[in-house]
N, C-alpha and C. Protein backbone atom coordinates (compact mmCIF):
# COMPACT_ATOMS: atom_id res chain seq x y z
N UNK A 1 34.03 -15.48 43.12
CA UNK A 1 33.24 -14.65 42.25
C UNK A 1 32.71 -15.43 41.05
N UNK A 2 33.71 -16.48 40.43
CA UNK A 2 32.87 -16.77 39.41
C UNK A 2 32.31 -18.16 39.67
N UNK A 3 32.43 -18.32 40.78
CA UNK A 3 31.43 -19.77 41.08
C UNK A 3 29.86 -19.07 41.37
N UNK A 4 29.75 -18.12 42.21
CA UNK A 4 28.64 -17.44 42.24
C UNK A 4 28.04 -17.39 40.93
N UNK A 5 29.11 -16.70 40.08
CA UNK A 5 28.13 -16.31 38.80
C UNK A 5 27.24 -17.06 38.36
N UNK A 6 28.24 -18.84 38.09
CA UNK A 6 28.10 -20.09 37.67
C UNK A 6 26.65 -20.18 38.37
N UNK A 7 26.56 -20.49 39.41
CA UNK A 7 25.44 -20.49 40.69
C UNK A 7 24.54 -20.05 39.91
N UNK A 8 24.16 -18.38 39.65
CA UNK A 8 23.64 -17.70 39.61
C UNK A 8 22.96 -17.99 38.10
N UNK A 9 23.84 -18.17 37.01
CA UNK A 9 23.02 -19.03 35.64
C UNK A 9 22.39 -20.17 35.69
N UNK A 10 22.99 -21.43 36.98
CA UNK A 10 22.60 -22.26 36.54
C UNK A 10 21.10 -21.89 37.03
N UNK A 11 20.17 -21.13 38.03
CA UNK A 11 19.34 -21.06 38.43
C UNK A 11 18.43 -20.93 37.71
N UNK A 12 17.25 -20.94 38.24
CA UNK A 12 15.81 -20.40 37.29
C UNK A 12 16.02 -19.19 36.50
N UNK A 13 16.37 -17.72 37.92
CA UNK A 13 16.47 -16.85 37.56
C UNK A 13 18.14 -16.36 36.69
N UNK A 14 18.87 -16.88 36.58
CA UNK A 14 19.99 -16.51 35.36
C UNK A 14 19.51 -17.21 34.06
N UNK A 15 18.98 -18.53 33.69
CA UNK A 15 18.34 -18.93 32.81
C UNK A 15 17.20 -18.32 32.15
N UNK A 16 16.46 -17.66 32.85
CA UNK A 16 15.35 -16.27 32.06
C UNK A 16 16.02 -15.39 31.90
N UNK A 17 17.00 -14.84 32.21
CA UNK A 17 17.90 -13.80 32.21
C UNK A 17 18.72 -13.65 30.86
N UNK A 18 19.22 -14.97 30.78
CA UNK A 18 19.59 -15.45 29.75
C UNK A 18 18.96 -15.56 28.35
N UNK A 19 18.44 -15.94 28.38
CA UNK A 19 17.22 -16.36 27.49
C UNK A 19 16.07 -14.51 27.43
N UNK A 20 15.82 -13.88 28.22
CA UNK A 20 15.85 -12.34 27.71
C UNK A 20 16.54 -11.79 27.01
N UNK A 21 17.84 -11.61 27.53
CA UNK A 21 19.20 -11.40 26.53
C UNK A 21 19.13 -11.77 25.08
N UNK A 22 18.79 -12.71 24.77
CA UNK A 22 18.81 -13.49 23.55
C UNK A 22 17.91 -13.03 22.91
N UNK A 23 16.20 -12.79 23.63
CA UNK A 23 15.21 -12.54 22.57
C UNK A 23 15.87 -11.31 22.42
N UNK A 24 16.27 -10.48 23.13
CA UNK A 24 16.33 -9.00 22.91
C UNK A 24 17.43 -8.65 21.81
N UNK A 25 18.16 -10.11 21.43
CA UNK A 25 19.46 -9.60 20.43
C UNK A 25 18.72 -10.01 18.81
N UNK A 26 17.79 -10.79 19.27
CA UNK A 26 17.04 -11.69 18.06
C UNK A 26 16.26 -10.15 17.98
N UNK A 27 15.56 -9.54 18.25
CA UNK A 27 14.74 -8.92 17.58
C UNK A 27 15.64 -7.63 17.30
N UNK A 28 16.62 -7.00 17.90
CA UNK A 28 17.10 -6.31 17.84
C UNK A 28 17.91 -6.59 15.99
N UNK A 29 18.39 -7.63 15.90
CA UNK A 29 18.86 -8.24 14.68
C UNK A 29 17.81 -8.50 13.52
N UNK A 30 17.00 -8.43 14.11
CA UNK A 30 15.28 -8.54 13.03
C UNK A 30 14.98 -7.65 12.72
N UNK A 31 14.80 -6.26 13.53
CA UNK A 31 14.56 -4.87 13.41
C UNK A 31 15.71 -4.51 12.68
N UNK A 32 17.22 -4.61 11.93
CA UNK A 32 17.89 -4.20 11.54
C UNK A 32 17.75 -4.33 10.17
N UNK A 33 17.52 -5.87 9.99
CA UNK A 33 17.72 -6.61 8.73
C UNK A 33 16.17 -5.89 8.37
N UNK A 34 15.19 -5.76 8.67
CA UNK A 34 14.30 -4.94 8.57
C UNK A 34 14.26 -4.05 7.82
N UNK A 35 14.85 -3.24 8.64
CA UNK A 35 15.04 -1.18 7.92
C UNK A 35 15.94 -1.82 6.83
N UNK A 36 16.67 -2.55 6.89
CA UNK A 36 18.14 -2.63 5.88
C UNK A 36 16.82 -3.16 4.23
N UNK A 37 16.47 -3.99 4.59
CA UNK A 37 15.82 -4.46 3.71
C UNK A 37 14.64 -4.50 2.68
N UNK A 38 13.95 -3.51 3.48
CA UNK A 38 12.61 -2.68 2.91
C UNK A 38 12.15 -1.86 3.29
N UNK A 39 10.96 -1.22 3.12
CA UNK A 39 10.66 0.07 3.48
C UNK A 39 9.74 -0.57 5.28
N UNK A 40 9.71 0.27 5.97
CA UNK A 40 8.74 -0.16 7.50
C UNK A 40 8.47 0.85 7.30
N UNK A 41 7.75 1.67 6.31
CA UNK A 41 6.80 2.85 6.42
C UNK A 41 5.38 1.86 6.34
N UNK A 42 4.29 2.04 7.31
CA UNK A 42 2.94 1.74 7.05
C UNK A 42 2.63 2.33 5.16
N UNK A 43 1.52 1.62 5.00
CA UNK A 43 1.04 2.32 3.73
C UNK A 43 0.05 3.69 4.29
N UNK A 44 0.79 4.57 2.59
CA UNK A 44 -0.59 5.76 2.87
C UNK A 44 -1.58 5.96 3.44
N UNK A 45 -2.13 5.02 2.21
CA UNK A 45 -2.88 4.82 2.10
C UNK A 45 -4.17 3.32 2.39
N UNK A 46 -4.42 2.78 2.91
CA UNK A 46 -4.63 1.42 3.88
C UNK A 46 -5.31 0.96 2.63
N UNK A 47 -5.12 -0.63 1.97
CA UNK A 47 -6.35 -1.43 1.00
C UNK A 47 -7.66 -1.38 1.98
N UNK A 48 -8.48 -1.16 1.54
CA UNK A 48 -10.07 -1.45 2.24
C UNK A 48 -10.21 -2.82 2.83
N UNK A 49 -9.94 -3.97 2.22
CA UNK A 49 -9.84 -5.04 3.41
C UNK A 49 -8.74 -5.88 3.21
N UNK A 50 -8.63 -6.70 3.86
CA UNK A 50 -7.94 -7.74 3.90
C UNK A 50 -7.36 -8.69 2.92
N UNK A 51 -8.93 -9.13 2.01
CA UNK A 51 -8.54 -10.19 0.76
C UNK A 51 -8.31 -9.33 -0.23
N UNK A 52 -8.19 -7.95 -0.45
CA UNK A 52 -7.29 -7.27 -1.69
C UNK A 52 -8.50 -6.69 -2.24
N UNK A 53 -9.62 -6.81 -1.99
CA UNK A 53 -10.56 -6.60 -3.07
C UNK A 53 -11.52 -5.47 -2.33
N UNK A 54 -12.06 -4.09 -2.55
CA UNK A 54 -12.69 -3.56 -1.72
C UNK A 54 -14.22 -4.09 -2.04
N UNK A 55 -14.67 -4.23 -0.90
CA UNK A 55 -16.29 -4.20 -1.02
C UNK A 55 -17.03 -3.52 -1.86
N UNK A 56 -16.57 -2.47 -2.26
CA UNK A 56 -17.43 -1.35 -2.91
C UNK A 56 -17.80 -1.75 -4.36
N UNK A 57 -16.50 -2.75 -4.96
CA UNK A 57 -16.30 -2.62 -6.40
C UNK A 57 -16.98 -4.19 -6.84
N UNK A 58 -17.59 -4.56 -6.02
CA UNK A 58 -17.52 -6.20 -5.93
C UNK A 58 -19.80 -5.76 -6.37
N UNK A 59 -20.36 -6.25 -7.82
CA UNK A 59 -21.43 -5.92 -8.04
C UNK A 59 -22.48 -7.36 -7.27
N UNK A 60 -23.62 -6.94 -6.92
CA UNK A 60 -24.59 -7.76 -6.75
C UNK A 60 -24.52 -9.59 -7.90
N UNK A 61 -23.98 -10.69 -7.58
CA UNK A 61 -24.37 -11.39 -8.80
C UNK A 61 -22.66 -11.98 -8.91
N UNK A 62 -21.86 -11.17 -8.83
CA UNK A 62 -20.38 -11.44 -8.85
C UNK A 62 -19.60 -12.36 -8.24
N UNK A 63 -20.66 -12.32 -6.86
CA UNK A 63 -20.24 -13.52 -5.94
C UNK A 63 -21.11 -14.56 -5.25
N UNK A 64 -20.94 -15.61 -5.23
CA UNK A 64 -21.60 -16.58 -4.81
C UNK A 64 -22.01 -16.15 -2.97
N UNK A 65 -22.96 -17.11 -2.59
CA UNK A 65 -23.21 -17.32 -1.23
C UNK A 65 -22.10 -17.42 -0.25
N UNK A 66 -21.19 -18.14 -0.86
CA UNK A 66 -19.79 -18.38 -0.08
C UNK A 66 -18.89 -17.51 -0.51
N UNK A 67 -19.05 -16.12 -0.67
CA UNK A 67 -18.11 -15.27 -1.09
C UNK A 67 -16.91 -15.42 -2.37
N UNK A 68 -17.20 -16.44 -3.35
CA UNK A 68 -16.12 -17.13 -3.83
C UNK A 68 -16.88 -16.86 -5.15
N UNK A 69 -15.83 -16.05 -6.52
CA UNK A 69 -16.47 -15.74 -7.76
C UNK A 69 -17.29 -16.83 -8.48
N UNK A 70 -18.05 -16.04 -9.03
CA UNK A 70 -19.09 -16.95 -9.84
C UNK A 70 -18.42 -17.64 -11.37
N UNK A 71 -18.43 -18.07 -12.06
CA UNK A 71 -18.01 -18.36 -13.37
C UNK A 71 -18.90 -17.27 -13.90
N UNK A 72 -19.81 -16.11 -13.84
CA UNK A 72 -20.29 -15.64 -14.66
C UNK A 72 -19.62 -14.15 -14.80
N UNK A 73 -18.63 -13.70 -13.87
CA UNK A 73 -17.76 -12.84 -13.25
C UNK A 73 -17.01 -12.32 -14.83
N UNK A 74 -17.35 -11.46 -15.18
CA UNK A 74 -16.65 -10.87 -16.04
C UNK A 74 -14.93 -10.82 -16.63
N UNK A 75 -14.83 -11.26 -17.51
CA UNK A 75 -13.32 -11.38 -17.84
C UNK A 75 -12.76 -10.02 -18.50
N UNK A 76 -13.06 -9.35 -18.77
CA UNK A 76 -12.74 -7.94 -19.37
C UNK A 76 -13.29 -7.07 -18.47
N UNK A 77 -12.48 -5.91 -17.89
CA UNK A 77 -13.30 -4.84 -16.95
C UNK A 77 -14.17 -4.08 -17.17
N UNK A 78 -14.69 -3.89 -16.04
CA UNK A 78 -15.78 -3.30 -15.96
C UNK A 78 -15.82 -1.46 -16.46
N UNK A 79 -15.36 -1.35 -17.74
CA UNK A 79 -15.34 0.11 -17.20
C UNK A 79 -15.84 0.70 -19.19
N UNK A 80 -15.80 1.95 -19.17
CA UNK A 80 -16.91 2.48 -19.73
C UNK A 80 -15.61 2.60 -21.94
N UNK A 81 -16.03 2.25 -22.38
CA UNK A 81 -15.82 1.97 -23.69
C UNK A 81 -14.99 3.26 -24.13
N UNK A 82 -13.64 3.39 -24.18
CA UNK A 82 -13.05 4.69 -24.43
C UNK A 82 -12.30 5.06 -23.61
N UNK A 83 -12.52 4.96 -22.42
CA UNK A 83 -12.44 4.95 -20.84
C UNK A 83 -10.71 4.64 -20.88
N UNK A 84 -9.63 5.51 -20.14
CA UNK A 84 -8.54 5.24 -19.87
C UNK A 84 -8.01 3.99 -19.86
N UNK A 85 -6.52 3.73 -19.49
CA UNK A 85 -6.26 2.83 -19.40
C UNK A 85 -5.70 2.76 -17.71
N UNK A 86 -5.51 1.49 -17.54
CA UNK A 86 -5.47 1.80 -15.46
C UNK A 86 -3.81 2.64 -15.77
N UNK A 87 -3.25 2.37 -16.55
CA UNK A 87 -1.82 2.93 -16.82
C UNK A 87 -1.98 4.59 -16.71
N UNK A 88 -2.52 5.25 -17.55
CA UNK A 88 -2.82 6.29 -18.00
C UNK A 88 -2.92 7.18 -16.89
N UNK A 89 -4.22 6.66 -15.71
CA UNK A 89 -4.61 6.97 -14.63
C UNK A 89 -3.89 6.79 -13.45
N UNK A 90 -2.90 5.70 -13.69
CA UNK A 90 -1.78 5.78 -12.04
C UNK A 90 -0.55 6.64 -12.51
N UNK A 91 -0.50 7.37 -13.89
CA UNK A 91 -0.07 8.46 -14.38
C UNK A 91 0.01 9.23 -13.70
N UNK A 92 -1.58 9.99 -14.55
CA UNK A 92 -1.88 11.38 -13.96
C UNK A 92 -1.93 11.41 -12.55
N UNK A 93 -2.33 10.41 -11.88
CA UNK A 93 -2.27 10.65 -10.30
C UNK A 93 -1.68 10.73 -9.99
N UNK A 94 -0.06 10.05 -10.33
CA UNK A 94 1.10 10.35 -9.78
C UNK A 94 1.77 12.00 -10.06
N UNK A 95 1.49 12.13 -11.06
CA UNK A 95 1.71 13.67 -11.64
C UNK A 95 1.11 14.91 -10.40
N UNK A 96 0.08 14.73 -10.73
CA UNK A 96 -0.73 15.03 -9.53
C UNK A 96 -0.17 15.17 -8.12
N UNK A 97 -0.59 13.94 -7.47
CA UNK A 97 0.34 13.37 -6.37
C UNK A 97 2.04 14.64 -5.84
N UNK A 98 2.64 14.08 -7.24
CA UNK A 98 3.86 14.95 -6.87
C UNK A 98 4.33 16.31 -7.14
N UNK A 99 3.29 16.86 -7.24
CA UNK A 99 2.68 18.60 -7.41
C UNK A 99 2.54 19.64 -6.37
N UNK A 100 3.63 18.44 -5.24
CA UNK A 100 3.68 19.17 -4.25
C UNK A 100 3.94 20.52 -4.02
N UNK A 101 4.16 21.38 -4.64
CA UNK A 101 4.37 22.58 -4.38
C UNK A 101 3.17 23.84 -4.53
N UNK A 102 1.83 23.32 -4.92
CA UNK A 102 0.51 23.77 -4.61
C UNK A 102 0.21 23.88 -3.13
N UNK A 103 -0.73 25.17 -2.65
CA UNK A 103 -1.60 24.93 -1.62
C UNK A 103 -2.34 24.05 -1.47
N UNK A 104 -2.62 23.18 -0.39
CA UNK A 104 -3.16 21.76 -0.23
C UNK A 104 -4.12 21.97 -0.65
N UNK A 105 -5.26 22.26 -0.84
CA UNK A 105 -6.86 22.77 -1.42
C UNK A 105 -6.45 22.26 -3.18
N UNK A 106 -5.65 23.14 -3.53
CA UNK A 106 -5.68 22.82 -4.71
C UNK A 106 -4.96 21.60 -5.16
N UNK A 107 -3.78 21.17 -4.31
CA UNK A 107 -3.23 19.72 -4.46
C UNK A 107 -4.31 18.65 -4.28
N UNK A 108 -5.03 19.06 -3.27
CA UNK A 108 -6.54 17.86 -3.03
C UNK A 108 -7.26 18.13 -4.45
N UNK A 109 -7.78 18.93 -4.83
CA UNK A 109 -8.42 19.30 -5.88
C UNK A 109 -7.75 18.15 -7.32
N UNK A 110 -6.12 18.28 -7.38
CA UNK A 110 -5.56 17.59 -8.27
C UNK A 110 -5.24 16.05 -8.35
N UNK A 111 -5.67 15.85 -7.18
CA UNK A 111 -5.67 14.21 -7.43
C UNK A 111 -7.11 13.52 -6.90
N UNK A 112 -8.05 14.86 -6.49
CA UNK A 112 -9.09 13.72 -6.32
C UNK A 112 -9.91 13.49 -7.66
N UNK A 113 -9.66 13.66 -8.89
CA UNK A 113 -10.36 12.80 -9.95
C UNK A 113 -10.39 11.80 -10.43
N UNK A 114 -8.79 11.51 -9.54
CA UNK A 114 -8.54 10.24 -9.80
C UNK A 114 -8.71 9.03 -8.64
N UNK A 115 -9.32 9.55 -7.74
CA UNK A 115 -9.72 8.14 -6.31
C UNK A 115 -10.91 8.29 -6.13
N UNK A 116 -11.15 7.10 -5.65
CA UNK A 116 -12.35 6.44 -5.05
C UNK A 116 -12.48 7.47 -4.10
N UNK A 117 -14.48 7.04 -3.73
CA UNK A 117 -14.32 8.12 -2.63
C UNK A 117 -14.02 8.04 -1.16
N UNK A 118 -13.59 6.27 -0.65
CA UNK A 118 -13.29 5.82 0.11
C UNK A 118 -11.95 6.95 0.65
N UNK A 119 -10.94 6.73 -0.51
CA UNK A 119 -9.41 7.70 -0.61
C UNK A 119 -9.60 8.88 -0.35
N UNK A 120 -10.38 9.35 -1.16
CA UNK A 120 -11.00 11.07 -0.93
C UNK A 120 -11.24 11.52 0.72
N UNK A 121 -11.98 10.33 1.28
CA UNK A 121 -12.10 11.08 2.64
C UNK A 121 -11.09 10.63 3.49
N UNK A 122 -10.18 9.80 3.29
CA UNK A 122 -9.31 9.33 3.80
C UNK A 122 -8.27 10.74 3.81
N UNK A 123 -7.96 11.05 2.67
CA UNK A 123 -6.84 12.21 2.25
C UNK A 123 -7.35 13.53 2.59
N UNK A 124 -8.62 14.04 2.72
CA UNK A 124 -9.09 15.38 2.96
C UNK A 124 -7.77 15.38 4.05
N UNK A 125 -7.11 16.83 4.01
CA UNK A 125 -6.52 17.39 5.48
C UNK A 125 -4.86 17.07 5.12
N UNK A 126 -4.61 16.08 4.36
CA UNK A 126 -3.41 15.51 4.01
C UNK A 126 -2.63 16.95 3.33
N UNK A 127 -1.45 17.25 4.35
CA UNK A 127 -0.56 17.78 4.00
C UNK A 127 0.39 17.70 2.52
N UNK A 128 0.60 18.84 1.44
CA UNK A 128 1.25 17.84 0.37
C UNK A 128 2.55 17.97 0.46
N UNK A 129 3.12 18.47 1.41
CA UNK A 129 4.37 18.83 1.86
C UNK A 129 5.15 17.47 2.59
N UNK A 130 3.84 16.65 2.87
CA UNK A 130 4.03 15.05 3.26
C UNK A 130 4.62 13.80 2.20
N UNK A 131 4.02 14.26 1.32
CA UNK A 131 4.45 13.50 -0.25
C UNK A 131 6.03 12.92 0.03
N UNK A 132 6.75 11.67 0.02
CA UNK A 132 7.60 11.58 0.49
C UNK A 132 8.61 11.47 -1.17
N UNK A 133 7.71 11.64 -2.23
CA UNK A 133 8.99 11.57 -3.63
C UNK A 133 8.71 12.78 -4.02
N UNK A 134 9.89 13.04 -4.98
CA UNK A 134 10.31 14.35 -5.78
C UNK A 134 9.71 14.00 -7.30
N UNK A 135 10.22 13.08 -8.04
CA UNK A 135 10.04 12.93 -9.82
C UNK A 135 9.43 11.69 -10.00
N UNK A 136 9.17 11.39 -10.84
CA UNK A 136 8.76 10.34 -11.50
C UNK A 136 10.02 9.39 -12.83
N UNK A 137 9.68 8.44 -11.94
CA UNK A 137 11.64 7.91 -12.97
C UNK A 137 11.05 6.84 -13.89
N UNK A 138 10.29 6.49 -14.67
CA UNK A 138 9.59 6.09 -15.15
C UNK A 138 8.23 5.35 -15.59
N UNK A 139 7.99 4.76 -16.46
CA UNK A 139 5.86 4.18 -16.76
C UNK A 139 5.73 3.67 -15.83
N UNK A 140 4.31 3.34 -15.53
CA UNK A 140 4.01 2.70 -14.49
C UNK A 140 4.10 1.12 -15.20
N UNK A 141 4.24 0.61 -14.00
CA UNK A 141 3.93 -1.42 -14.87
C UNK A 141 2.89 -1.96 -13.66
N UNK A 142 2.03 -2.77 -14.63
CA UNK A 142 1.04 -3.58 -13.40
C UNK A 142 1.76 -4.64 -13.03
N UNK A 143 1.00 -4.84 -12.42
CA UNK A 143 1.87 -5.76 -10.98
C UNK A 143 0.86 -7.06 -11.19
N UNK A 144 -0.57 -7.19 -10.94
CA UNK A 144 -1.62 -8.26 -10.70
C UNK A 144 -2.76 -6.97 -11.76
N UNK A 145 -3.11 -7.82 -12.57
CA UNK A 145 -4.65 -7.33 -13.27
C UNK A 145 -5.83 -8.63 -12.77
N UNK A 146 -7.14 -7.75 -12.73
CA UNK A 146 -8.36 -8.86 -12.47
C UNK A 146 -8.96 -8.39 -13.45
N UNK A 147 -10.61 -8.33 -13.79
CA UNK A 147 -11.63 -7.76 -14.21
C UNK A 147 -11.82 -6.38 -13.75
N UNK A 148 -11.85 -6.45 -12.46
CA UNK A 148 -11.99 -5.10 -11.42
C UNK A 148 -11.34 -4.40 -10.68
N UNK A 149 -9.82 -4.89 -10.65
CA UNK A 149 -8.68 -4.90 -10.10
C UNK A 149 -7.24 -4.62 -10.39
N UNK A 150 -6.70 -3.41 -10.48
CA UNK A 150 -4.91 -3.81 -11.20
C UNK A 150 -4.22 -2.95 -9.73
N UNK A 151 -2.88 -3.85 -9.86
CA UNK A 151 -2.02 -3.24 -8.69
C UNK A 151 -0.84 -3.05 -9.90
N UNK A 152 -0.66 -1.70 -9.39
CA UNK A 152 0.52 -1.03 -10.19
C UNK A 152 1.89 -0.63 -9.36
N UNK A 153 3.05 -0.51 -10.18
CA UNK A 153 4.00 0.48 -9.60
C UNK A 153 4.43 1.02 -10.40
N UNK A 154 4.92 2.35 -9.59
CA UNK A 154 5.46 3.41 -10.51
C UNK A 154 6.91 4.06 -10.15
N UNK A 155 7.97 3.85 -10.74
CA UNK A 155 8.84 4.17 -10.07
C UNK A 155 9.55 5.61 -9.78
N UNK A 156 9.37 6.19 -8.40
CA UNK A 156 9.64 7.45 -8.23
C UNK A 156 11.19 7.60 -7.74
N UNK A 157 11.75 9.23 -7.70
CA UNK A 157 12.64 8.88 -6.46
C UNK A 157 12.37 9.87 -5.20
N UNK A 158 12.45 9.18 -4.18
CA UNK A 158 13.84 7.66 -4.34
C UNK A 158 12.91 6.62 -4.08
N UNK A 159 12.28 5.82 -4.59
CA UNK A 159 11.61 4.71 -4.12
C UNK A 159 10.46 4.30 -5.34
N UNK A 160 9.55 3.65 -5.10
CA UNK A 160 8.73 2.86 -5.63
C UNK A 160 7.39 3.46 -5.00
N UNK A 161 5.98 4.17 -6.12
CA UNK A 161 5.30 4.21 -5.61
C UNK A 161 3.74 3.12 -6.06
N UNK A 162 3.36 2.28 -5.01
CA UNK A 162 2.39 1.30 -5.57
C UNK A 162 0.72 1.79 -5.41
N UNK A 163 0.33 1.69 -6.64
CA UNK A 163 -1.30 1.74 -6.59
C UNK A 163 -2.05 0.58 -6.59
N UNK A 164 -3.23 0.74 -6.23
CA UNK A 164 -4.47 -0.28 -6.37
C UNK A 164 -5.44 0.41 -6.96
N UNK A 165 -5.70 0.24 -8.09
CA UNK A 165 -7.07 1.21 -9.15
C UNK A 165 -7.97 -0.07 -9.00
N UNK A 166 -8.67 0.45 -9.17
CA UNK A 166 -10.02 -0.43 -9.01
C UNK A 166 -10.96 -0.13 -10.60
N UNK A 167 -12.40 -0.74 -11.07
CA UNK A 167 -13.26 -0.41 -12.04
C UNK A 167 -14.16 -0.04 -11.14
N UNK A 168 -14.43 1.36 -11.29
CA UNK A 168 -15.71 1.66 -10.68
C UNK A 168 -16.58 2.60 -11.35
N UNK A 169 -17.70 2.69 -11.36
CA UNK A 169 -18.79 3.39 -12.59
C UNK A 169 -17.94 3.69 -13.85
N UNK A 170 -17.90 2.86 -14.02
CA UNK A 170 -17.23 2.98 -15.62
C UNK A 170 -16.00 3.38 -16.05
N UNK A 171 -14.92 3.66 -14.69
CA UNK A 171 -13.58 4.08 -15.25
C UNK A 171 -12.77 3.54 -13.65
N UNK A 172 -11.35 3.73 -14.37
CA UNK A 172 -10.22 3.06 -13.15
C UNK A 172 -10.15 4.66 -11.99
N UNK A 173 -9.90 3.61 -10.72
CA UNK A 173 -9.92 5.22 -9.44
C UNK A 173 -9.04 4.64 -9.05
N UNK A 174 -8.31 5.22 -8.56
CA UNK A 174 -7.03 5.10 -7.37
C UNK A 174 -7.27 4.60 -5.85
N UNK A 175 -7.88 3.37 -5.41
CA UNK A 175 -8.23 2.94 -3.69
C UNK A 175 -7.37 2.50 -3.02
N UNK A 176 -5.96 2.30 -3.44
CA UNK A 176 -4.69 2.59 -2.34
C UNK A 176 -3.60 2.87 -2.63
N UNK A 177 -3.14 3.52 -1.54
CA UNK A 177 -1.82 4.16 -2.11
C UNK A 177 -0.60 3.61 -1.27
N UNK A 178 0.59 3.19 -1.66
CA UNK A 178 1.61 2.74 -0.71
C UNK A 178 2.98 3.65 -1.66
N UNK A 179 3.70 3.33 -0.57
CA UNK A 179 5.20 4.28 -1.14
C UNK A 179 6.29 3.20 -0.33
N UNK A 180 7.46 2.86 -1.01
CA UNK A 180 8.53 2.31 -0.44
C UNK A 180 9.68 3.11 -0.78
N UNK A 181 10.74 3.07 -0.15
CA UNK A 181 11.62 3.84 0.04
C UNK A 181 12.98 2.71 -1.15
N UNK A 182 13.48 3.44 -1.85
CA UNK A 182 14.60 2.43 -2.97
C UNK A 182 15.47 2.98 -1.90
């Protein structure tokens, strides 16, 4: 019996066999340390592309031929003299946001003053019974500021909720939303 076995590993087929076994303990051990380690919820809310920056907010003149900022690119944001602070606004949205206990109409109503309209049609239909935090556990802090750009978090419970406000016609909007689980 166990010379067979022997037989039977040293072959092609016990050596893939083998070596299945293994990937399947490796990912199985990857997928653990995983969940253990951070949130594997997708975001809410999706960034508009890839390099962090949405298309929308990016003006005629801002960027070169090769997509790469100009030196003439504004160092102070773009937004209207008086005009909130991006703090202020990943506030109220969060306030908003966790107001879950409104009919959705009017929960949509309460946080769309504060997003882009990219978010807006993204969220129409969004259940607020989905909202995965209860309170707000303290200020928000930015994370990365640009000219046109701040990534925030705000800490809820139980978890961490992160924004991307953007400068757009003259004041900060809310264009993504992510939530991690503390």
């Amino acid at each position: 019996m166990a010379r067979q076995l022997i037989r039977l590993l040293g072959s092609r087929y016990g050596v893939a066999a083998v070596l299945l076994v293994l990937v399947l303990v490796a990912l199985g051990v990857a997928r653990t340390i995983g969940r253990n380690g951070s949130s594997s919820t997708p975001p809410l809310i999706a960034p508009a592309t890839a390099s962090g920056v949405p298309a929308a907010t990016t003006s005629p003149g801002q960027l070169g031929d090769d997509s790469v900022a100009t030196s003439e690119s504004p160092e102070a944001p773009v937004v209207s003299p008086g005009g909130d602070k991006p703090e202020v606004v990943a506030m109220r949205f969060t306030n908003a946001w966790l107001n879950k206990g409104l009919p959705a109409a009017a929960w949509f109503k309460g946080i769309q003053p504060y997003l882009t309209q990219r978010v807006i049609t993204l969220m129409q239909g969004v259940d607020p019974a989905s909202v995965p935090a209860t309170a707000v556990d303290g200020p928000a802090k930015i994370d990365r500021q640009s000219a046109s750009l701040v990534e925030l978090t705000v800490p809820v419970r139980p978890g961490v909720l992160k924004l991307r406000l953007v400068a757009t016609k003259g004041r900060w909007l809310v264009d993504a939303v992510d939530w991690e689980r503390s």
